[in-house]
Protein backbone atom coordinates (compact mmCIF):
# COMPACT_ATOMS: atom_id res chain seq x y z
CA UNK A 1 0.00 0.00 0.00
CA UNK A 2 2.57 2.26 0.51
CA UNK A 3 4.30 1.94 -2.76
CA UNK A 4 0.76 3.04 -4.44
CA UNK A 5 0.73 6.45 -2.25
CA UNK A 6 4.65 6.90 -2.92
CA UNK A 7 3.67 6.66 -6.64
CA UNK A 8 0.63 8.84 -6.06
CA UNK A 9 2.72 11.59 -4.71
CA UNK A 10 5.22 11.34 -6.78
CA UNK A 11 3.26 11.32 -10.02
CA UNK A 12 0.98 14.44 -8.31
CA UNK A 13 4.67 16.04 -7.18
CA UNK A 14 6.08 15.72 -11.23
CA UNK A 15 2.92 17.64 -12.21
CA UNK A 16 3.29 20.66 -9.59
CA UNK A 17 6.75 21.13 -10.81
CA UNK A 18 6.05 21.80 -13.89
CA UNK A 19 4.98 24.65 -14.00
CA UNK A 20 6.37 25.45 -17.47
CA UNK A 21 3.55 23.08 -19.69
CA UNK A 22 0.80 22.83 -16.86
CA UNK A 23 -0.25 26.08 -15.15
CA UNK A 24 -2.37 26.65 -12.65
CA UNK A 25 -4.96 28.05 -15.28
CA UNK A 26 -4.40 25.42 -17.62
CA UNK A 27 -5.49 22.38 -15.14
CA UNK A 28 -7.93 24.71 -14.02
CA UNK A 29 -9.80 24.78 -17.59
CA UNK A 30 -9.05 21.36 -18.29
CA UNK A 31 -11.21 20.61 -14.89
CA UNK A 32 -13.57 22.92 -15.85
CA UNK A 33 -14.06 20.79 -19.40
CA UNK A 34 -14.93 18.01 -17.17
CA UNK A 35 -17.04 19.85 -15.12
CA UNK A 36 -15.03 19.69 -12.46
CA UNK A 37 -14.87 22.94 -10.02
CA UNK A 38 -10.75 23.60 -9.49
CA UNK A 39 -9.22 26.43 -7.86
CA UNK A 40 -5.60 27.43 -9.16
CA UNK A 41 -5.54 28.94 -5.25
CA UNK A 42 -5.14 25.11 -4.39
CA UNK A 43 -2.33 24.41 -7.07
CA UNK A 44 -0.45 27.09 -6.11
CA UNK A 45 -0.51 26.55 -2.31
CA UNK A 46 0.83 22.97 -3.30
CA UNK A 47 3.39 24.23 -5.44
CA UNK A 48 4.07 26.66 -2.96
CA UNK A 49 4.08 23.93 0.11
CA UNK A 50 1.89 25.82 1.92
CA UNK A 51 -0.06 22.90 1.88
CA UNK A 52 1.18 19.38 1.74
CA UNK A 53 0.05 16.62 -0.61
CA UNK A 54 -0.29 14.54 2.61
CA UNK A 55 -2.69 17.37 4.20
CA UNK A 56 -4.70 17.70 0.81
CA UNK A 57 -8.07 17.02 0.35
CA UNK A 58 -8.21 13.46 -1.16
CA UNK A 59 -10.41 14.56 -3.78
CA UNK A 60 -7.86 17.04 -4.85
CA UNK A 61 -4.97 14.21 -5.10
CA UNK A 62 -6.67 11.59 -6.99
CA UNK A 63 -8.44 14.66 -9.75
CA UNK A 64 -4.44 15.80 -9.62
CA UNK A 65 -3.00 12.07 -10.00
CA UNK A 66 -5.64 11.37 -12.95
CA UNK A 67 -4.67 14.76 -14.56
CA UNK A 68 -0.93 13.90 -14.82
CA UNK A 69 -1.79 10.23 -15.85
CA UNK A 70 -3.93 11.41 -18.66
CA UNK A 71 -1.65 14.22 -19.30
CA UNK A 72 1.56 12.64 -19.33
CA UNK A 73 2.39 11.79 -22.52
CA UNK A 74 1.23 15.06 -24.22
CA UNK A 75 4.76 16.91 -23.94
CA UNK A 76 6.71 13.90 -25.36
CA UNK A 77 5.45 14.09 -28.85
């Protein structure tokens, strides 16, 4: 179990750092295509660490893992 949350936060922590292809608007809009409500406020306290992934909302880490998973080959091509 705890190699699945090490991957989860590591996957989640690859997609806060960059900041250079995903910004905080650009998750934001792709959330809002899915009708999911998203606040860049809570990406950028992440990326900030002024709140943890560990002290996250649940919610917030799995929409965040499921992002970068869906995400992650976009950049490579």
């Amino acid at each position: 179990m705890e190699k699945v949350v090490n991957e989860i936060k590591n996957v989640v922590q690859k997609l806060l750092d960059d900041e250079e292809n995903y910004s905080g608007w650009y998750i934001q809009k792709e959330f809002e295509k899915q009708g999911i409500k998203f606040s860049r406020t809570t990406i950028a306290n992440l990326r900030s660490k002024k709140t943890s992934i560990e002290d996250a909302k649940f919610e917030t880490i799995v929409n965040l893992y499921n992002f970068a998973k869906t995400h992650e080959n976009k950049n490579k091509e």
